[in-house]
Structures are given as C-alpha cells and as structure tokens.
Protein backbone atom coordinates (compact mmCIF):
# COMPACT_ATOMS: atom_id res chain seq x y z
CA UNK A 1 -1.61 9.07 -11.60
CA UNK A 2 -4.35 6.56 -12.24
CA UNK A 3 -5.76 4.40 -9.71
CA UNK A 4 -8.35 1.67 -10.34
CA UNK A 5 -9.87 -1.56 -9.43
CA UNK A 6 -11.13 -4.22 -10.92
CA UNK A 7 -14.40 -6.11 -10.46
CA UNK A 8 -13.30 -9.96 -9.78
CA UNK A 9 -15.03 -12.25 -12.87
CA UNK A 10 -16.71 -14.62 -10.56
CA UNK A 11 -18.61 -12.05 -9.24
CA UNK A 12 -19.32 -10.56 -12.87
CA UNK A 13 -20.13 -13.66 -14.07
CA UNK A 14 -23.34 -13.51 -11.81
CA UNK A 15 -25.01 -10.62 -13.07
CA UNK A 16 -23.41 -11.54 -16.84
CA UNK A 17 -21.21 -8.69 -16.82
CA UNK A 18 -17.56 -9.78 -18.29
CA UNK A 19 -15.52 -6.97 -17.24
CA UNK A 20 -15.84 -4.00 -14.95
CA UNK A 21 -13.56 -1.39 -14.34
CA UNK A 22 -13.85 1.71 -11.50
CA UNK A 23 -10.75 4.29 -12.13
CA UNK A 24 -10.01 8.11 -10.73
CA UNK A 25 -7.31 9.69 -12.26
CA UNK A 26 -5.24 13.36 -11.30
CA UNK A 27 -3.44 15.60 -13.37
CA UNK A 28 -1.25 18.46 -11.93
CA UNK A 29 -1.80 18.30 -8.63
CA UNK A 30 1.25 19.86 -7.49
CA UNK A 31 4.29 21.10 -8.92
CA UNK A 32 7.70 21.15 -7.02
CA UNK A 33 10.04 23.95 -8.23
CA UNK A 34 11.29 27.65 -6.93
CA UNK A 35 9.48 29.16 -9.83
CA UNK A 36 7.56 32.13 -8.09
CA UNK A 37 5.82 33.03 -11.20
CA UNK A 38 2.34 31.67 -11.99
CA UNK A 39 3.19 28.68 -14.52
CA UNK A 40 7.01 27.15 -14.75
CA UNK A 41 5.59 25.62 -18.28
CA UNK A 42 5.38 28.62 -19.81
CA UNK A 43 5.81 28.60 -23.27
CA UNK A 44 6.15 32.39 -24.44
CA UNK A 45 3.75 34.21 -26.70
CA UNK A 46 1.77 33.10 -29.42
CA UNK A 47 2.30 34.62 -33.04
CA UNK A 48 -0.69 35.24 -35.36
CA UNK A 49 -0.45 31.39 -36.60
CA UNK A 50 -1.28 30.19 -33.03
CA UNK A 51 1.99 28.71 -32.52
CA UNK A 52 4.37 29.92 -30.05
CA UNK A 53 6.76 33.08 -30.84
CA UNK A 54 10.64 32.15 -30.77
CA UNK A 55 11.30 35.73 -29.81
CA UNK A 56 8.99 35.61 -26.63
CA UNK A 57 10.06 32.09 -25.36
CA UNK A 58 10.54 31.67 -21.64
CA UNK A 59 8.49 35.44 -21.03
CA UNK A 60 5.74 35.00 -18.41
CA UNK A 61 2.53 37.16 -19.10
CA UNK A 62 1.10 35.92 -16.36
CA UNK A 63 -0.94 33.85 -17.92
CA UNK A 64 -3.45 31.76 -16.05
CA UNK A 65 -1.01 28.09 -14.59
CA UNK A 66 -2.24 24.13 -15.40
CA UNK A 67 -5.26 23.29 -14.29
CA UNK A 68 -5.51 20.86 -11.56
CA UNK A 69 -7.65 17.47 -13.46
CA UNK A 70 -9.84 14.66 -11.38
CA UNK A 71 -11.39 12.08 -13.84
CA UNK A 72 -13.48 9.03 -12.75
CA UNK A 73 -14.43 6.97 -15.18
CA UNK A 74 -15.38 3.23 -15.76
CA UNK A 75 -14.53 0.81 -18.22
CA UNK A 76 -17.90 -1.98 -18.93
CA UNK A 77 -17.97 -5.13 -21.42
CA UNK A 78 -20.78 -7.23 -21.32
C-alpha cells in the first residue's frame, strides 16, 4: 500500500521547485489466514547452497514471521 501526495506546480513554481512528492508506504501489516504457526510463507529449510531444500518444503522451524515495513520517503526535482 502506498499513499502519497503531490505538491500542486503553482505552488512549486514559487520557490522554483518543479516537482515534489510526500509518500508512506506499509508492507505486511496483517495477514488473514487460520495458519496458527508463526509464518504461513514458509518456505522449508535451506540446503548448504542457500537455496531452499525440496525435502523440507512446507516444514515450519519456527522461524522468526515477515516483518511488518513503514517507509516515508519523498520524491524532489528541481
């Protein structure tokens, strides 16, 4: 979800600004399921490679769940 607003250009064009941007954005704020383990995106063990074991697929070892994410940011062009 991104939410943002943007500075009208007459008012930019006053303080020669030509474009300004505010934003927030969230990333996993919730998750609706009846998963009661930690993470329903788990993804299983991890071989010595790094990438994910076929045999282990779908185990959960409780492994710490997605982060919740809040960004605010703004975009600026003069």
């Amino acid at each position: 979800m991104i939410i943002g607003y943007t500075i009208p250009l007459p008012v930019l064009k006053r303080i020669g600004v030509d474009k300004f941007r505010v934003y927030f954005q969230a990333a996993n704020l919730f998750t609706i399921t009846k998963y009661t383990g930690l993470d329903p995106e788990l993804t299983g063990a991890v071989n010595d490679t790094g990438l994910p074991s076929n045999s282990a697929f779908g185990i959960d070892e409780a492994n710490y769940p997605n982060i919740r994410m809040y960004i605010v940011g703004v975009n600026l062009s003069l």
